[in-house]
N, C-alpha and C. Protein backbone atom coordinates (compact mmCIF):
# COMPACT_ATOMS: atom_id res chain seq x y z
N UNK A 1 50.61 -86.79 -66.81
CA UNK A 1 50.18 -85.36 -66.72
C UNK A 1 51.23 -84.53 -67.46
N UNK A 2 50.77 -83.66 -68.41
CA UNK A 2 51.74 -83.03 -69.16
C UNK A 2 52.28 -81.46 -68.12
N UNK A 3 53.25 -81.32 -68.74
CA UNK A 3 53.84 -79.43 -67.80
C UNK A 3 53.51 -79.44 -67.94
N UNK A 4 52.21 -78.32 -68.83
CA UNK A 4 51.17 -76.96 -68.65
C UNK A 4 50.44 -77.23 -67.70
N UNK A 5 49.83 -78.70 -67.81
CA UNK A 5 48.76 -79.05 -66.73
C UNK A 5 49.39 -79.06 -64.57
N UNK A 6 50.58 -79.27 -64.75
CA UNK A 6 51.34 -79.24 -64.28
C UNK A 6 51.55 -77.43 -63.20
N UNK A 7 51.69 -76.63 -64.55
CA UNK A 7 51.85 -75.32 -64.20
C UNK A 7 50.94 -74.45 -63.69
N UNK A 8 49.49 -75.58 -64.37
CA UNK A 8 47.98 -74.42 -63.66
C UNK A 8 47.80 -75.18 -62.51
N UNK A 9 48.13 -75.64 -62.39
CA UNK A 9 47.83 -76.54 -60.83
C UNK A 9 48.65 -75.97 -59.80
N UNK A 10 50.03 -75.74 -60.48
CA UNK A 10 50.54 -74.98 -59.10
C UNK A 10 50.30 -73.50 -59.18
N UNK A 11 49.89 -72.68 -60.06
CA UNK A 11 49.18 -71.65 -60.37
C UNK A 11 47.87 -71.33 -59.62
N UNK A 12 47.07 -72.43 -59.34
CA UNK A 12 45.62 -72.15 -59.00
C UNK A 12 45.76 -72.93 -57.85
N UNK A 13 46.87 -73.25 -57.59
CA UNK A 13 46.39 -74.88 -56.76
C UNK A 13 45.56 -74.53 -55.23
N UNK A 14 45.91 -72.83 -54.80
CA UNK A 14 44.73 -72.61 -53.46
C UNK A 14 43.52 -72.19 -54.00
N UNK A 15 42.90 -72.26 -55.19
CA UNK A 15 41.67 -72.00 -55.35
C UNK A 15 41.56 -70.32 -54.96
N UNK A 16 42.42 -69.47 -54.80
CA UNK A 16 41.88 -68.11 -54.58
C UNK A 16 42.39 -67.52 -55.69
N UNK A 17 41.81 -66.05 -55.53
CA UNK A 17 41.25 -65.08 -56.78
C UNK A 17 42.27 -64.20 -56.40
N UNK A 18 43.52 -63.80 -57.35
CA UNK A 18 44.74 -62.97 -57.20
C UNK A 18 44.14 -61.66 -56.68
N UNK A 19 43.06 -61.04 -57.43
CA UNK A 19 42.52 -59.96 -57.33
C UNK A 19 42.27 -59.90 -55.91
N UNK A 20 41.44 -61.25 -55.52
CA UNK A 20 40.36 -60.77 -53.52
C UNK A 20 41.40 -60.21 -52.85
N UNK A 21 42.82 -60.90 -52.99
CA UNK A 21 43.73 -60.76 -52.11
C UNK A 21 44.60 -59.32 -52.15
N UNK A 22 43.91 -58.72 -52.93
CA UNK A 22 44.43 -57.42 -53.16
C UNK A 22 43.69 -56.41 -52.93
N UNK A 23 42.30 -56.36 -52.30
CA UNK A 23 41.32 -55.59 -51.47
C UNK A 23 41.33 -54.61 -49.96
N UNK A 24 41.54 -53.95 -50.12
CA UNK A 24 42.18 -53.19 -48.75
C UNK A 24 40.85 -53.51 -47.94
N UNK A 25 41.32 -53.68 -46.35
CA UNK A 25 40.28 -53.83 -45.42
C UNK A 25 39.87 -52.41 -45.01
N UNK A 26 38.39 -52.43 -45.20
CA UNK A 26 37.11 -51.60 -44.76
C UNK A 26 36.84 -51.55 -43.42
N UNK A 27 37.04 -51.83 -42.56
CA UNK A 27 36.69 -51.52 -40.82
C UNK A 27 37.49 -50.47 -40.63
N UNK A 28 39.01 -50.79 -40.71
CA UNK A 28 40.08 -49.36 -40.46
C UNK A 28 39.51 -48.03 -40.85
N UNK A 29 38.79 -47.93 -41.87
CA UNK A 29 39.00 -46.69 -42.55
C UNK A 29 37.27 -46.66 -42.26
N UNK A 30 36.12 -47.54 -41.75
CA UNK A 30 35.38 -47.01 -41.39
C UNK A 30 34.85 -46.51 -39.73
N UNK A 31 36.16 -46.82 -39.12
CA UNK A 31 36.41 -45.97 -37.60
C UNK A 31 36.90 -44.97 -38.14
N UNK A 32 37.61 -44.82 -38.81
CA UNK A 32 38.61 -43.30 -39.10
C UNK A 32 37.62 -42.19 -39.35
N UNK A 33 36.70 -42.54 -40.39
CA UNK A 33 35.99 -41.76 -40.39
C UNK A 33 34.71 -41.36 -39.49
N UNK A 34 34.32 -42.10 -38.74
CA UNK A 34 34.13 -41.92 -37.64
C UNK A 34 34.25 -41.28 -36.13
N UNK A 35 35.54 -41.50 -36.45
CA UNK A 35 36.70 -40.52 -35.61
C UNK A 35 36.81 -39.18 -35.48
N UNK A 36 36.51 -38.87 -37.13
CA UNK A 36 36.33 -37.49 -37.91
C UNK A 36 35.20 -36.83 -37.51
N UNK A 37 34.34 -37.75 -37.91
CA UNK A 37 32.94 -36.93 -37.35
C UNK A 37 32.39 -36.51 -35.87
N UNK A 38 33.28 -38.00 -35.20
CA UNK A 38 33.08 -37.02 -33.61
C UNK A 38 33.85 -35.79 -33.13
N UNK A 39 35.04 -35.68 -34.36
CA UNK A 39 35.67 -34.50 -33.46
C UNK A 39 35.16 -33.59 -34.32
N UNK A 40 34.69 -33.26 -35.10
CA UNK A 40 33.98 -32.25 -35.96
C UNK A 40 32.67 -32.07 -34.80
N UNK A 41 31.72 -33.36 -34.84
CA UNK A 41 31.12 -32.49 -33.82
C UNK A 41 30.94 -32.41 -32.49
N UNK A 42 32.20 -32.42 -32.10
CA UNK A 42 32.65 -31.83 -30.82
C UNK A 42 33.21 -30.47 -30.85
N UNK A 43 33.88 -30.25 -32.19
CA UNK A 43 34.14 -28.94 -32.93
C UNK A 43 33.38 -27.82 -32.75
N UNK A 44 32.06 -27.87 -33.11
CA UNK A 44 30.30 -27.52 -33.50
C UNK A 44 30.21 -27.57 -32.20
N UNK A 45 30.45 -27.93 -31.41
CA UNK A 45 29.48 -27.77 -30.01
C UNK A 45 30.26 -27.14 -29.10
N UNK A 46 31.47 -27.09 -29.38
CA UNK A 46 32.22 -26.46 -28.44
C UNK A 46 32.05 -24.51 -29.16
N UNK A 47 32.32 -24.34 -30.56
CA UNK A 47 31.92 -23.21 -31.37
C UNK A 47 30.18 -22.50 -30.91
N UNK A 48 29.55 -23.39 -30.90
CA UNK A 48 28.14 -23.30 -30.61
C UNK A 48 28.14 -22.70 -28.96
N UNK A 49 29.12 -23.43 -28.35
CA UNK A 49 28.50 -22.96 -26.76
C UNK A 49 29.22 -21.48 -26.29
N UNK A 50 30.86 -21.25 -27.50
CA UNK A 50 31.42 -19.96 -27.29
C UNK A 50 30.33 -18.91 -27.96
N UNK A 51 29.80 -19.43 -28.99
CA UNK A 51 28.91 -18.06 -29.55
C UNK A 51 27.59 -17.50 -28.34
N UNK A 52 27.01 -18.70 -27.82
CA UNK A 52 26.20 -18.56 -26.73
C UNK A 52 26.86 -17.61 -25.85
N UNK A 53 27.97 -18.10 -25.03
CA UNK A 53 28.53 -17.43 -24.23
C UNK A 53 28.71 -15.45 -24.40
N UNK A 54 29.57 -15.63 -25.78
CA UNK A 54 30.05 -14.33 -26.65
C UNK A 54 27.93 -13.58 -26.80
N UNK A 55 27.02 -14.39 -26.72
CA UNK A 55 25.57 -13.41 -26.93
C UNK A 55 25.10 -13.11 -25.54
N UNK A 56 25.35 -14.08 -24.55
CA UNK A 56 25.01 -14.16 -23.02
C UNK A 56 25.76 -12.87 -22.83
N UNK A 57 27.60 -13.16 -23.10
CA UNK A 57 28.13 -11.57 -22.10
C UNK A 57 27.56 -9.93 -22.64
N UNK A 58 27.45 -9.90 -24.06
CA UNK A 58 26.90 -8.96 -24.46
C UNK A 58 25.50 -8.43 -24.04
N UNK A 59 24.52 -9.68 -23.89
CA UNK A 59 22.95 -9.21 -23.00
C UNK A 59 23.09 -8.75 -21.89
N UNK A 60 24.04 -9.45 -21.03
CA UNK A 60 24.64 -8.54 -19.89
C UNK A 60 24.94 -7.41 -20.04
N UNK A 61 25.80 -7.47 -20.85
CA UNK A 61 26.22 -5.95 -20.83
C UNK A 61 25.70 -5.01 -21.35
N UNK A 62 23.95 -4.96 -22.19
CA UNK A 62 23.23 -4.21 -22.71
C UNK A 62 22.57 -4.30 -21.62
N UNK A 63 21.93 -4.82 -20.32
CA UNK A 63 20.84 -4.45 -19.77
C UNK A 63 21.74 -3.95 -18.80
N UNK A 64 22.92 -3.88 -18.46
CA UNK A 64 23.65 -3.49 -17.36
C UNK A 64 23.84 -1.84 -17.75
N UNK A 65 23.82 -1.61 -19.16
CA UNK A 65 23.48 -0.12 -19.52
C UNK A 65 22.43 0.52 -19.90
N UNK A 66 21.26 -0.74 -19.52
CA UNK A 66 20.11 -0.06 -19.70
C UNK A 66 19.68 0.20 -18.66
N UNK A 67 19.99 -0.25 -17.59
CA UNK A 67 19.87 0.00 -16.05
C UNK A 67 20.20 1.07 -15.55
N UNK A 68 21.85 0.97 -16.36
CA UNK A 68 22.51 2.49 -15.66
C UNK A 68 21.66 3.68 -16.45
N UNK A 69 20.91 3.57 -17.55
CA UNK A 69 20.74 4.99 -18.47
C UNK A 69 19.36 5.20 -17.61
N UNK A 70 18.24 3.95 -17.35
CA UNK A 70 17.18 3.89 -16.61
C UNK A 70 17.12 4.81 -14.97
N UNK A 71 18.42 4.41 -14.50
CA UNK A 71 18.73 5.14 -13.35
C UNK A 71 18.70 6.65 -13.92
N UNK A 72 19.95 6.90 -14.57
CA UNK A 72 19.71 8.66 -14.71
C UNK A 72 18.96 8.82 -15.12
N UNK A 73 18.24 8.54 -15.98
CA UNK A 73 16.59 9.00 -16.67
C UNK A 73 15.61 9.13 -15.42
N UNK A 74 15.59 8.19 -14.36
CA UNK A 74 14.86 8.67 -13.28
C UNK A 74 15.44 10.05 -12.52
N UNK A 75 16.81 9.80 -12.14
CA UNK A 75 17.03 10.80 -11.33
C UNK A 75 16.82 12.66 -11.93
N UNK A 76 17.12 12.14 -13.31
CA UNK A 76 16.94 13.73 -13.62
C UNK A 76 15.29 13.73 -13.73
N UNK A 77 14.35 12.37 -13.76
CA UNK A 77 13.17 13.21 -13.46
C UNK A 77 12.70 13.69 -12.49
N UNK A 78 13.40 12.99 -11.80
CA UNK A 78 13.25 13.32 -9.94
C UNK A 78 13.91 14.92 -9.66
N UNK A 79 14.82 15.34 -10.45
CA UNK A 79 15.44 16.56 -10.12
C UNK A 79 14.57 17.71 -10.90
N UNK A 80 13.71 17.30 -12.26
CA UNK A 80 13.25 18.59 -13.10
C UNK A 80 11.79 18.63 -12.17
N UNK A 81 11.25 17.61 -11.50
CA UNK A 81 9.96 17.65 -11.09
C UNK A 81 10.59 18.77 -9.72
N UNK A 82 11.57 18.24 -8.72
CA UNK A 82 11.63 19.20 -8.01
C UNK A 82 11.69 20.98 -8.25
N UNK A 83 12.63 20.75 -9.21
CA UNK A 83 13.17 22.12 -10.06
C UNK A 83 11.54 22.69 -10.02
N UNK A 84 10.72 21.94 -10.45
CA UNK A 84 9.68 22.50 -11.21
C UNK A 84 9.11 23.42 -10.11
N UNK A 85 8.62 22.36 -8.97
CA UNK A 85 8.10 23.06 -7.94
C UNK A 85 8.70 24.02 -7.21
N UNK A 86 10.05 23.80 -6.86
CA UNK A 86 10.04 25.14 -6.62
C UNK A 86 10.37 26.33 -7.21
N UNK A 87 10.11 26.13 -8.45
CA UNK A 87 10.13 27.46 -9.08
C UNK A 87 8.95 28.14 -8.70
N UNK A 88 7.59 27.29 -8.37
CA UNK A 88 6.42 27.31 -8.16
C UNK A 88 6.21 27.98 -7.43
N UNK A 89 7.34 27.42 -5.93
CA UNK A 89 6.81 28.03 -4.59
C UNK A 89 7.60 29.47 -4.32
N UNK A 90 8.93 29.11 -5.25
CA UNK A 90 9.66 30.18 -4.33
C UNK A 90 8.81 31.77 -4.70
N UNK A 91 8.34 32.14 -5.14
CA UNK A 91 7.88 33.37 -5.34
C UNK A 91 6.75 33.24 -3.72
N UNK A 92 6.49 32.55 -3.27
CA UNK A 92 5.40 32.16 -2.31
C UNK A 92 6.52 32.53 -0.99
N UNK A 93 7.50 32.13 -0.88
CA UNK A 93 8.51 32.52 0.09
C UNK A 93 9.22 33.74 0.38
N UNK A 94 9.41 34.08 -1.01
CA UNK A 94 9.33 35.53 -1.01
C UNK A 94 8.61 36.66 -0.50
N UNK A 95 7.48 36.20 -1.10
CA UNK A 95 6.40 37.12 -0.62
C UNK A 95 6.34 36.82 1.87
N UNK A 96 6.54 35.65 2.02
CA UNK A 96 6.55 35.19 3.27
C UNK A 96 7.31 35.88 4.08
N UNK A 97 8.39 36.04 3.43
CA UNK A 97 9.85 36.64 3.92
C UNK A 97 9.32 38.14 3.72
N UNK A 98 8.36 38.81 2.98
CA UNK A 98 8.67 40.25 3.24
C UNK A 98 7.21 40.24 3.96
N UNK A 99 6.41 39.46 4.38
CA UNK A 99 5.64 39.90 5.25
C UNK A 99 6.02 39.66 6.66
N UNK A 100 6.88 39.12 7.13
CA UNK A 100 7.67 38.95 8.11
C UNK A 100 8.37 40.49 8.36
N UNK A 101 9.44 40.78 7.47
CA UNK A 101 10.21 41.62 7.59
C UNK A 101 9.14 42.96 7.73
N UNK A 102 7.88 43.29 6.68
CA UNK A 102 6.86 44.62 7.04
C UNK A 102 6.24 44.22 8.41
N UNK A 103 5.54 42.41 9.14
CA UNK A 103 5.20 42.84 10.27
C UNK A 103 5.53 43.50 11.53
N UNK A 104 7.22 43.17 11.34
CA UNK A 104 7.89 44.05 12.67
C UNK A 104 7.76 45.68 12.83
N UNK A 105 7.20 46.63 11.57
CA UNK A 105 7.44 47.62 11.48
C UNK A 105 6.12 48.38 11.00
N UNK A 106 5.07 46.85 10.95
CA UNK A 106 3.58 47.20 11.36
C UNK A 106 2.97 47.66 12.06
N UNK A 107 2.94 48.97 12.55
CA UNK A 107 1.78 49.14 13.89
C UNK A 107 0.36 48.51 13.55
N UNK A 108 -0.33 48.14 13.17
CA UNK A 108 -1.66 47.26 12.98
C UNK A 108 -1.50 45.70 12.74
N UNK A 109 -1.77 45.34 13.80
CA UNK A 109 -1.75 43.62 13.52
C UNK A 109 -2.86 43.21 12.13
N UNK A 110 -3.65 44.00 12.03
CA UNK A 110 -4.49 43.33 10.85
C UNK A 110 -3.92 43.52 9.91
N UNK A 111 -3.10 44.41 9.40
CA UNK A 111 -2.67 44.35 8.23
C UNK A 111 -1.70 43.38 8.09
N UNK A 112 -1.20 42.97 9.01
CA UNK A 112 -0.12 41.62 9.28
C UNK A 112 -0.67 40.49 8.74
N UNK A 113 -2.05 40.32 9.01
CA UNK A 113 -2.91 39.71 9.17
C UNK A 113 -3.38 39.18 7.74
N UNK A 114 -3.66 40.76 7.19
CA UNK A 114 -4.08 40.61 5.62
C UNK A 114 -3.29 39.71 4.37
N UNK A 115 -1.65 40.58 5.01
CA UNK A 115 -0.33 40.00 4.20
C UNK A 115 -0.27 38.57 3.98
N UNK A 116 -0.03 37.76 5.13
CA UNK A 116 -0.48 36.31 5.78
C UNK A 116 -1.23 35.70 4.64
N UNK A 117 -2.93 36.45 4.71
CA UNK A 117 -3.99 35.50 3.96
C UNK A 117 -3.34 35.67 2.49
N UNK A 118 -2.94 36.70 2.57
CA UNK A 118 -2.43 37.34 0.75
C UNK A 118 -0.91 35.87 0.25
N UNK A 119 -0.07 35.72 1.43
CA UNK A 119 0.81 35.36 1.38
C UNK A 119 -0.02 33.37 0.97
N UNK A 120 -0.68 33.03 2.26
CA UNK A 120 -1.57 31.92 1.63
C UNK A 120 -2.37 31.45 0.78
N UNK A 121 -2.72 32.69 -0.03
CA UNK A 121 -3.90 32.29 -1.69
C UNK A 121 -2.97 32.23 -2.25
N UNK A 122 -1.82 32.90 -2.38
CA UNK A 122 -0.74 32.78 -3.29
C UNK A 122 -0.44 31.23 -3.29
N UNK A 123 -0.09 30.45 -2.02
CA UNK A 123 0.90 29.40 -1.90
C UNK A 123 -0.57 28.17 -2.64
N UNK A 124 -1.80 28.59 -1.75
CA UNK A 124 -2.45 27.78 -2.53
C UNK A 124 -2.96 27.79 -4.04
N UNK A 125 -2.67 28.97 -4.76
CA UNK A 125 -2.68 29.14 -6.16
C UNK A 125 -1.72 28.36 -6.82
N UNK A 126 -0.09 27.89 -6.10
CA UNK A 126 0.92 27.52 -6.95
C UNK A 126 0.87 25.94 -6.68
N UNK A 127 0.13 25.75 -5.68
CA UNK A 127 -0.10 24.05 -5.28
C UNK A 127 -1.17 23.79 -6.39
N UNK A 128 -2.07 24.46 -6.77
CA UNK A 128 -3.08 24.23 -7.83
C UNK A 128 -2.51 23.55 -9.03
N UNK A 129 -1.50 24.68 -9.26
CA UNK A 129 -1.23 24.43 -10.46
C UNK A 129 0.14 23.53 -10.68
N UNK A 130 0.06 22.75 -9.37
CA UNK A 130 0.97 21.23 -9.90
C UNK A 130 0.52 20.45 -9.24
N UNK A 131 -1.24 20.39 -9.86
CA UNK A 131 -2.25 19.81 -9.40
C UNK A 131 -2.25 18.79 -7.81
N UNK A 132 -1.91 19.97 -6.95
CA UNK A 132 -1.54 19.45 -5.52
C UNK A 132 -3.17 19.99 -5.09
N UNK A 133 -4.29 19.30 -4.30
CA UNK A 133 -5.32 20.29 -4.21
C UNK A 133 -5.48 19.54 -1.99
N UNK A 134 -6.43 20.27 -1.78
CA UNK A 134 -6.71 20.45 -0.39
C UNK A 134 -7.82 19.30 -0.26
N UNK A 135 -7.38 18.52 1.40
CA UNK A 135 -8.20 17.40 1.45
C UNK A 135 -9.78 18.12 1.81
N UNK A 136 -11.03 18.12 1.38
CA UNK A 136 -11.70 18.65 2.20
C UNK A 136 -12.37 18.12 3.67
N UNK A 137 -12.66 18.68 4.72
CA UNK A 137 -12.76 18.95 6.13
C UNK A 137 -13.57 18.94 6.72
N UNK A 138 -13.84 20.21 7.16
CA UNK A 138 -15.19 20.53 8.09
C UNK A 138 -16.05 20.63 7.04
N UNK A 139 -17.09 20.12 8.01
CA UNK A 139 -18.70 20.24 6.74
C UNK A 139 -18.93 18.14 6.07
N UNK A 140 -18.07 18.04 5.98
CA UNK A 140 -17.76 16.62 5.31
C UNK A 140 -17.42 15.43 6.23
N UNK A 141 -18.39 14.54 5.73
CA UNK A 141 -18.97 13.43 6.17
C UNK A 141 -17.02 12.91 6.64
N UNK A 142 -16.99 11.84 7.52
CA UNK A 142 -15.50 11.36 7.43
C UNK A 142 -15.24 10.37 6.61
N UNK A 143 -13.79 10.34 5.88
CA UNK A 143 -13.51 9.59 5.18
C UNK A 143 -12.13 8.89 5.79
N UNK A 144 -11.98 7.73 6.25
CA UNK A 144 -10.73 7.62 7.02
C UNK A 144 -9.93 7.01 5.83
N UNK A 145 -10.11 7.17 4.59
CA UNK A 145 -9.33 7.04 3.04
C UNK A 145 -8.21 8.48 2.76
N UNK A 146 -8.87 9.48 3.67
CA UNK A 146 -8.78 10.95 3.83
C UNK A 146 -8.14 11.59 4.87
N UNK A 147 -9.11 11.17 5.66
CA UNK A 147 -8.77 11.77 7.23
C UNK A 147 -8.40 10.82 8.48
N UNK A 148 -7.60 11.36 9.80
CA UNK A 148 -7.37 11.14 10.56
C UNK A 148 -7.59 11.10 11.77
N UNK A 149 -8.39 10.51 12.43
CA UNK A 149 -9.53 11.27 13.49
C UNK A 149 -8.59 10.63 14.65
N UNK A 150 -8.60 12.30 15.69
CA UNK A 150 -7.61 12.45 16.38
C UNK A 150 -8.72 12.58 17.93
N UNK A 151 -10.03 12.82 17.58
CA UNK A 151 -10.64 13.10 18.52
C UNK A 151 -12.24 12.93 18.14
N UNK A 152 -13.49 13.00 18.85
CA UNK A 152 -14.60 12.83 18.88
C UNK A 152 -15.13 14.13 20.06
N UNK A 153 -15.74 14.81 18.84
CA UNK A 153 -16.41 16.39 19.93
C UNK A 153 -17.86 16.57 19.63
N UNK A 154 -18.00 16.94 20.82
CA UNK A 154 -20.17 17.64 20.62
C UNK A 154 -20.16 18.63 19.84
N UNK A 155 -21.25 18.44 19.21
CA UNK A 155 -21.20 19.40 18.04
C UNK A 155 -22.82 19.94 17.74
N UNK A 156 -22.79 20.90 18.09
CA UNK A 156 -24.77 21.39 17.71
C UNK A 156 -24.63 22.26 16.34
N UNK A 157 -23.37 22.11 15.36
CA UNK A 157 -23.63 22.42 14.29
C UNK A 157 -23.49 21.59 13.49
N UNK A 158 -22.92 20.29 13.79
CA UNK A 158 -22.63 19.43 12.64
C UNK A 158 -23.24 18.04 12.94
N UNK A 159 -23.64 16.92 12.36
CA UNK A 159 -24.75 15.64 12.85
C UNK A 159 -23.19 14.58 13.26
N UNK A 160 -23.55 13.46 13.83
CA UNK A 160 -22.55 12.38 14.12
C UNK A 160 -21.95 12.13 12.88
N UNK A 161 -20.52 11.94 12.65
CA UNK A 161 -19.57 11.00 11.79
C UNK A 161 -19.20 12.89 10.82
N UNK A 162 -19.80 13.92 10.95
CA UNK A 162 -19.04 14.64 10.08
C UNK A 162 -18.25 15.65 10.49
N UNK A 163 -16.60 16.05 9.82
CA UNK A 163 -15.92 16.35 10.75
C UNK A 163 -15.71 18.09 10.93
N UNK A 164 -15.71 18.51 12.23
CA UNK A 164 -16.63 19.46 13.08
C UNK A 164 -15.55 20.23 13.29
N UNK A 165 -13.55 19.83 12.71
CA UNK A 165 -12.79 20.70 13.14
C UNK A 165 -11.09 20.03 12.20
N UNK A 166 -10.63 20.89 12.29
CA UNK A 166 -9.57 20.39 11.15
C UNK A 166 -7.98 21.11 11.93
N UNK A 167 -7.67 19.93 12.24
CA UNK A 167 -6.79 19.85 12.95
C UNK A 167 -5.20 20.50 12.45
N UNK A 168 -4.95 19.54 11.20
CA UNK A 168 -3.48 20.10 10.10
C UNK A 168 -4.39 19.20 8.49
N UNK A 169 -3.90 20.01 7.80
CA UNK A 169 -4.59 20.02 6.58
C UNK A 169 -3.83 18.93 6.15
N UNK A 170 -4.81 18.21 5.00
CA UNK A 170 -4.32 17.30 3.72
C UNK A 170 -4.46 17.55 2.71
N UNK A 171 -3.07 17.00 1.74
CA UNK A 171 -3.45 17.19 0.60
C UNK A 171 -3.09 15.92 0.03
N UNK A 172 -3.83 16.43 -1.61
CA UNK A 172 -3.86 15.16 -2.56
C UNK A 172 -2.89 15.47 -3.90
N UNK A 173 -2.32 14.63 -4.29
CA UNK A 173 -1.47 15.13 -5.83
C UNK A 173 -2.41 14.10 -6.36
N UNK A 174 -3.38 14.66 -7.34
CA UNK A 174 -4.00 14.15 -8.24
C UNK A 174 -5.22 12.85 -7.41
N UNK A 175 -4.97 11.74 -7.51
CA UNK A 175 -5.71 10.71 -7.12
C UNK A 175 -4.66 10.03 -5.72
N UNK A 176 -3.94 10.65 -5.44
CA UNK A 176 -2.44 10.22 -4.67
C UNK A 176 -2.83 11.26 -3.36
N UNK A 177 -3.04 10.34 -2.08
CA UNK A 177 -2.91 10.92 -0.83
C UNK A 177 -1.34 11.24 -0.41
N UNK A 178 -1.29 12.58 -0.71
CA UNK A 178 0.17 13.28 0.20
C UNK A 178 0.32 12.87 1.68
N UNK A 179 -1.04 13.39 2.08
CA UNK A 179 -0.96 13.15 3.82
C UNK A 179 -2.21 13.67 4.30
N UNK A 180 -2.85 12.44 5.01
CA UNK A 180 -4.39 12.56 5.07
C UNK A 180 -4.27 14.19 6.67
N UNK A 181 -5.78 14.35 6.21
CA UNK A 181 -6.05 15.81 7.26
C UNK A 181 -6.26 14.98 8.20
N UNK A 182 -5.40 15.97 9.49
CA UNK A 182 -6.21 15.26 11.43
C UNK A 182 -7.28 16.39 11.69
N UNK A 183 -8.33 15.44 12.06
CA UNK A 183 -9.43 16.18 12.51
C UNK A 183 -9.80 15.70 13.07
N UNK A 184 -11.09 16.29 14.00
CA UNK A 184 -12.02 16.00 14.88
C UNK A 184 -13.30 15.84 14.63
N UNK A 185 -13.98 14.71 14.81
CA UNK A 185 -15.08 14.42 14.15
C UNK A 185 -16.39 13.97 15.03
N UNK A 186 -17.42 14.84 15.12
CA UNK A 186 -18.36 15.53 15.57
C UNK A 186 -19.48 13.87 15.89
N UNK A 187 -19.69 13.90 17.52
CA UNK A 187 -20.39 13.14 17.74
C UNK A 187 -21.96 13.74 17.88
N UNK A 188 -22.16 14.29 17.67
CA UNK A 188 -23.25 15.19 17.46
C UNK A 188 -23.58 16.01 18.43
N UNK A 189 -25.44 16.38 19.23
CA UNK A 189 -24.97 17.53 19.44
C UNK A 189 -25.07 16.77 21.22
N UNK A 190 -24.54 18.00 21.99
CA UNK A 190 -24.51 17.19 24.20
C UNK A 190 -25.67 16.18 24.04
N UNK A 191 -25.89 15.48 24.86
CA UNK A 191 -27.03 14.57 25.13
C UNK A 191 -27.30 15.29 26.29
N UNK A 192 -28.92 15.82 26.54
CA UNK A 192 -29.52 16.26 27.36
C UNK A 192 -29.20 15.75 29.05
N UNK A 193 -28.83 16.31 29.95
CA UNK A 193 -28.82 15.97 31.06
C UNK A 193 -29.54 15.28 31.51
N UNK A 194 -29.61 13.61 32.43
CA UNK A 194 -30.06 13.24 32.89
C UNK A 194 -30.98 14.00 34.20
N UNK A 195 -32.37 13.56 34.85
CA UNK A 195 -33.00 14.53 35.92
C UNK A 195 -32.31 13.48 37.00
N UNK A 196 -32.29 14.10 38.03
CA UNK A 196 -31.82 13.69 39.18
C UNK A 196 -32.74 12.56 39.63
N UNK A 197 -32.27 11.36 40.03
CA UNK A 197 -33.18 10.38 41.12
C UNK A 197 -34.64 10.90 41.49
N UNK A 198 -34.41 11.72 42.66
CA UNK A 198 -35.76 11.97 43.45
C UNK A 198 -36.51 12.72 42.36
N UNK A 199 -36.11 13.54 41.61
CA UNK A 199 -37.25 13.84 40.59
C UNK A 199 -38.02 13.29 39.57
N UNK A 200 -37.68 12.36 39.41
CA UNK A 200 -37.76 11.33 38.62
C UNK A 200 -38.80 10.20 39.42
N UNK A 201 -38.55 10.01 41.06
CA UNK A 201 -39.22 9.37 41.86
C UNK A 201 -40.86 10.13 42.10
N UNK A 202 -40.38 11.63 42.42
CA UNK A 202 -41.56 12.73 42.56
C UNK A 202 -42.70 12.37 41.57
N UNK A 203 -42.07 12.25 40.32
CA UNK A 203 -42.65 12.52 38.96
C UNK A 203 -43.77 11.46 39.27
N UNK A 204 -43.15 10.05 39.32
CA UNK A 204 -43.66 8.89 39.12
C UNK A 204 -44.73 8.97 40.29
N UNK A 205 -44.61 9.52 41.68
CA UNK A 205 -45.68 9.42 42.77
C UNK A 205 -46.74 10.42 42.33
């Protein structure tokens, strides 16, 4: 066997490829990156659940001032509706207060009398017109949607079920029962006296 032959033999003599042995291993570096991607998206989800949070506290805190603005928006309607009315009435009190003060120094009760009714078209003129109106009463069939039946009376002017006397008035705001009327509602008219026994016996002999 000559050297050269000699020299590739101990050159080659394991049969491997100088190059294979110079290949970096692929598993290491395909956990690594791996690694990467779970903490990225653990990154993303933790970012994702603060932005949630950061839109959650803010919805809170827009309906927590839509609540509070909702509140005063009621209360001042609650205060201009009162305002309203009694701007309505007080001229009605007025007038009350000086028929009081002229009845003491009235010699005529009727004219006391007059002031009064004068003093009441007024109050029911200003209930009109914040469409407050009167339950109607006597004359009218009963409506217990309406009325309050406080009693059952003979009545030779009015038929059974219609009511024959009006106890304290009701009123209505619009389609809205304020406070139904108490009345008395007409069983119609006495029932004729029974005749006594023996006349009744007489009759029949």
């Amino acid at each position: 066997m000559s050297e050269s032959d000699e020299a590739d033999k101990k050159e080659g003599g394991n049969g491997a490829d100088p190059a294979e042995g110079k290949e970096a291993p692929t598993e290491p570096v395909a956990e690594g990156e791996a690694a990467a991607q779970e903490v990225d998206q653990v990154a993303l989800a933790k970012a994702e659940a603060q932005r949630f949070r950061d839109q959650l506290m803010r919805t809170a805190a827009d309906f927590d001032n839509f609540r509070k603005r909702s509140r005063r928006d009621q209360e001042d309607a609650t205060r201009k509706g009162k305002e309203s009315a009694l701007k309505e009435l007080l001229p009605v009190f007025d007038n009350l207060e000086r028929a009081i003060q002229s009845s003491e120094k009235a010699p005529d009760v009727k004219a006391v009398v007059e002031g009064l009714k004068l003093v009441m078209r007024q109050f029911t003129q200003s209930t009109e017109k914040m469409g407050i109106k009167r339950v109607p009463t006597v004359g009218h069939p009963f409506d217990p949607t309406l009325h309050e039946a406080i009693q059952h009376v003979e009545s030779t002017e009015h038929a059974a079920g219609v009511v024959a006397l009006e106890v304290q008035a009701g009123y209505q705001l619009g389609d809205t029962l304020l406070r139904a009327a108490m009345v008395a509602v007409s069983k119609g008219p006495p029932q004729a006296a029974s005749a006594p026994e023996g006349e009744d016996a007489a009759e029949g002999s």
